[in-house]
Protein backbone atom coordinates (compact mmCIF):
# COMPACT_ATOMS: atom_id res chain seq x y z
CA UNK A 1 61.76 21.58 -4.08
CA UNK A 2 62.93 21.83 -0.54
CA UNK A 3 65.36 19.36 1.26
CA UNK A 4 62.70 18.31 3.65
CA UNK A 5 60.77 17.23 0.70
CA UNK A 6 64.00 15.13 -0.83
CA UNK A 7 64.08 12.86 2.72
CA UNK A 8 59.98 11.50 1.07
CA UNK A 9 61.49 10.74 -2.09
CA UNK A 10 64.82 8.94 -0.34
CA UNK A 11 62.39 7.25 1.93
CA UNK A 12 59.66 5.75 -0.75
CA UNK A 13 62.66 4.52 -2.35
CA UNK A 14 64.03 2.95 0.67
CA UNK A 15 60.81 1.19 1.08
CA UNK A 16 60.23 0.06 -2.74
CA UNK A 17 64.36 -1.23 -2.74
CA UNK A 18 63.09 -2.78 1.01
CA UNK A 19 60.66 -5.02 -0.52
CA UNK A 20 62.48 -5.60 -3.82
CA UNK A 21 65.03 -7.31 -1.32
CA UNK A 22 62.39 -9.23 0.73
CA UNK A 23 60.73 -10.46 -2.60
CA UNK A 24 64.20 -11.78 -3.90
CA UNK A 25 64.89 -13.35 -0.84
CA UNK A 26 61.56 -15.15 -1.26
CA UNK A 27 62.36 -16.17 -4.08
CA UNK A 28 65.93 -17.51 -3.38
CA UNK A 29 64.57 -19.26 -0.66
CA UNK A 30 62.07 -21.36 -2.96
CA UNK A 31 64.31 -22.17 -5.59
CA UNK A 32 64.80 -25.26 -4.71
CA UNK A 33 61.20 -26.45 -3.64
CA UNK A 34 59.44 -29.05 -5.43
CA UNK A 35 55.97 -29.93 -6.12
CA UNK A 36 54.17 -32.62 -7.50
CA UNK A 37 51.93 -30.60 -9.89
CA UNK A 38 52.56 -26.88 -12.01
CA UNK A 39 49.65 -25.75 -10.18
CA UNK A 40 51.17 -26.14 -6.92
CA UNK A 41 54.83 -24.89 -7.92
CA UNK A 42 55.99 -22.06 -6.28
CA UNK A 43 56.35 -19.22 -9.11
CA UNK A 44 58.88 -16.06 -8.93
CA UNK A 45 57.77 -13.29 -8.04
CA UNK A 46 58.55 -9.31 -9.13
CA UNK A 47 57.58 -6.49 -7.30
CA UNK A 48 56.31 -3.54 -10.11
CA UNK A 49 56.69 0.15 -9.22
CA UNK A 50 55.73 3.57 -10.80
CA UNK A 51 56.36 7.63 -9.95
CA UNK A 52 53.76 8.51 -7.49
CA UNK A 53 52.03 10.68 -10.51
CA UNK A 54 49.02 12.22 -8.55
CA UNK A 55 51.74 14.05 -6.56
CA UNK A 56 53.93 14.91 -10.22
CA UNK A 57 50.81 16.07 -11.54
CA UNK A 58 49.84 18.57 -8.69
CA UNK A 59 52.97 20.45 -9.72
CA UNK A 60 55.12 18.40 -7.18
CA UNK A 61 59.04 18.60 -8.57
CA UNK A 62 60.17 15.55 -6.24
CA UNK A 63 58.04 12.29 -6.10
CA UNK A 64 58.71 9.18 -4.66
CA UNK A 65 57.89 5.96 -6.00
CA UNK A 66 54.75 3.68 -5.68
CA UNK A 67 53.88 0.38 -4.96
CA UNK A 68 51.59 -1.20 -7.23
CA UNK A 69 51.99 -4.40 -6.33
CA UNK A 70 53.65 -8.24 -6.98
CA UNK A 71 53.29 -10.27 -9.70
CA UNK A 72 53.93 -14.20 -10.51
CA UNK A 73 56.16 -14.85 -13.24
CA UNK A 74 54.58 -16.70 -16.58
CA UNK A 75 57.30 -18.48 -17.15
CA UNK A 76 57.28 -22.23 -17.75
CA UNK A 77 57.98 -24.43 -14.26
CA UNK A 78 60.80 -26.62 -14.95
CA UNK A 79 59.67 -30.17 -15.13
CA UNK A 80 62.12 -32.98 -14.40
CA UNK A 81 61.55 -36.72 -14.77
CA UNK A 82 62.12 -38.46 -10.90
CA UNK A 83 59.99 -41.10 -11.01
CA UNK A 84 61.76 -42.12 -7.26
CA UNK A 85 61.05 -39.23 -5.67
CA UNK A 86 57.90 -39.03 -3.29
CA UNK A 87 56.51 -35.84 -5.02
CA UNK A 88 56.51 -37.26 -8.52
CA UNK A 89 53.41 -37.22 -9.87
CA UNK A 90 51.81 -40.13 -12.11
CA UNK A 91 54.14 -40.14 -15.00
CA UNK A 92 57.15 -39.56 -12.87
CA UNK A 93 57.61 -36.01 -13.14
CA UNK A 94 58.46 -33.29 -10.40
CA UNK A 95 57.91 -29.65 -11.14
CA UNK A 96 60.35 -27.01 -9.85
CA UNK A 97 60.01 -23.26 -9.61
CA UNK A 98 60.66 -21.03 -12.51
CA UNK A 99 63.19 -19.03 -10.35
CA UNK A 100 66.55 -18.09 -11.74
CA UNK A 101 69.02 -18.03 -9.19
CA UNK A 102 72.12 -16.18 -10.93
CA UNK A 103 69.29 -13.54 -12.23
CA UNK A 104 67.79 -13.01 -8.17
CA UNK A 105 71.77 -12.20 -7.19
CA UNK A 106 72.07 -9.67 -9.51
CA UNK A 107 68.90 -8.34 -8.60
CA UNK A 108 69.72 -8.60 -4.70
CA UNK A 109 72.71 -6.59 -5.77
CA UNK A 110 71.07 -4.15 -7.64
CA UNK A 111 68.33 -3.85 -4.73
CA UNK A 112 70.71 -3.37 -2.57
CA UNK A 113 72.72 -0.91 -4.10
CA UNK A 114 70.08 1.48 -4.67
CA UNK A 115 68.63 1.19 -0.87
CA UNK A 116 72.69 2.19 -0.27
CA UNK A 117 72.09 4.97 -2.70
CA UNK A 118 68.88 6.22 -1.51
CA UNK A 119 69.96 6.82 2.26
CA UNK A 120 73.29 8.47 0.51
CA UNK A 121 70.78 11.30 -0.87
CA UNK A 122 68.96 11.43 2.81
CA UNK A 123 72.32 11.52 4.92
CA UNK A 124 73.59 14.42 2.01
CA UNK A 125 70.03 16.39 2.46
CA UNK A 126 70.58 16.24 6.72
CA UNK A 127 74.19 17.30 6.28
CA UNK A 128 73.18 20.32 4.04
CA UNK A 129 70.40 21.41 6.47
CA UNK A 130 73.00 21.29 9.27
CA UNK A 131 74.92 23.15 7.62
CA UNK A 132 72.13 25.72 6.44
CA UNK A 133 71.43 26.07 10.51
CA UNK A 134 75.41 26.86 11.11
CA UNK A 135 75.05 29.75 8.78
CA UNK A 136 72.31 30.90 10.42
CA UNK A 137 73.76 30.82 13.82
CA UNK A 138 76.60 32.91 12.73
């Protein structure tokens, strides 16, 4: 594997841990939203990712990671009995998003850290091939 190859692996990480954040931040940002029907509730969402395999099975020692896509969670919407409040539907009863705030942080964290991590390995890979261009300048 060469180093120029490492900086497409660091980089497909970058951008799988780059909208791992933005989907947590979605969902922090809805948490609190209410709706007057389950249909209508906002639902978590979870990005899902997987080794870019066409490239792993060409022989390829370094692959990056795909993007398959987002999915809604299945949980249950939390429903809460408000018959006061102007989204409450018939019986009284507001719906609220399935969205677990403490679990979001740690995953914000988690995101985060490995985005960190990933442009470690890239700023390690440019040092090393600055370093490989001093020796040859000697």
């Amino acid at each position: 594997m060469s180093l120029f190859n490492i900086f497409n692996v660091s980089a497909s990480g970058m951008s799988a841990q780059s909208v791992r954040l933005n989907t947590t931040a979605s969902n922090l940002a809805n948490a609190n939203s209410v709706a007057s029907s389950a249909g209508e509730t906002y639902r978590a969402r979870q990005p899902v990712f997987a080794a870019e395999m066409a490239k792993a099975n060409q022989g390829q020692v370094g692959t990056g990671v795909q993007i398959k896509g987002i999915v809604e969670s299945d949980k249950p919407m939390l429903k809460e009995y408000m018959p006061d409040h102007p989204m409450a539907d018939k019986e009284g009863f507001i719906y609220k998003p399935n969205v677990n705030v403490m679990e979001e942080m740690a995953n914000m964290i988690s995101a985060s850290r490995s985005y960190q991590m990933n442009v470690q390995v890239a700023d390690a890979a440019k040092s090393m091939l600055q370093q490989t261009l001093r020796i040859g300048k000697s």
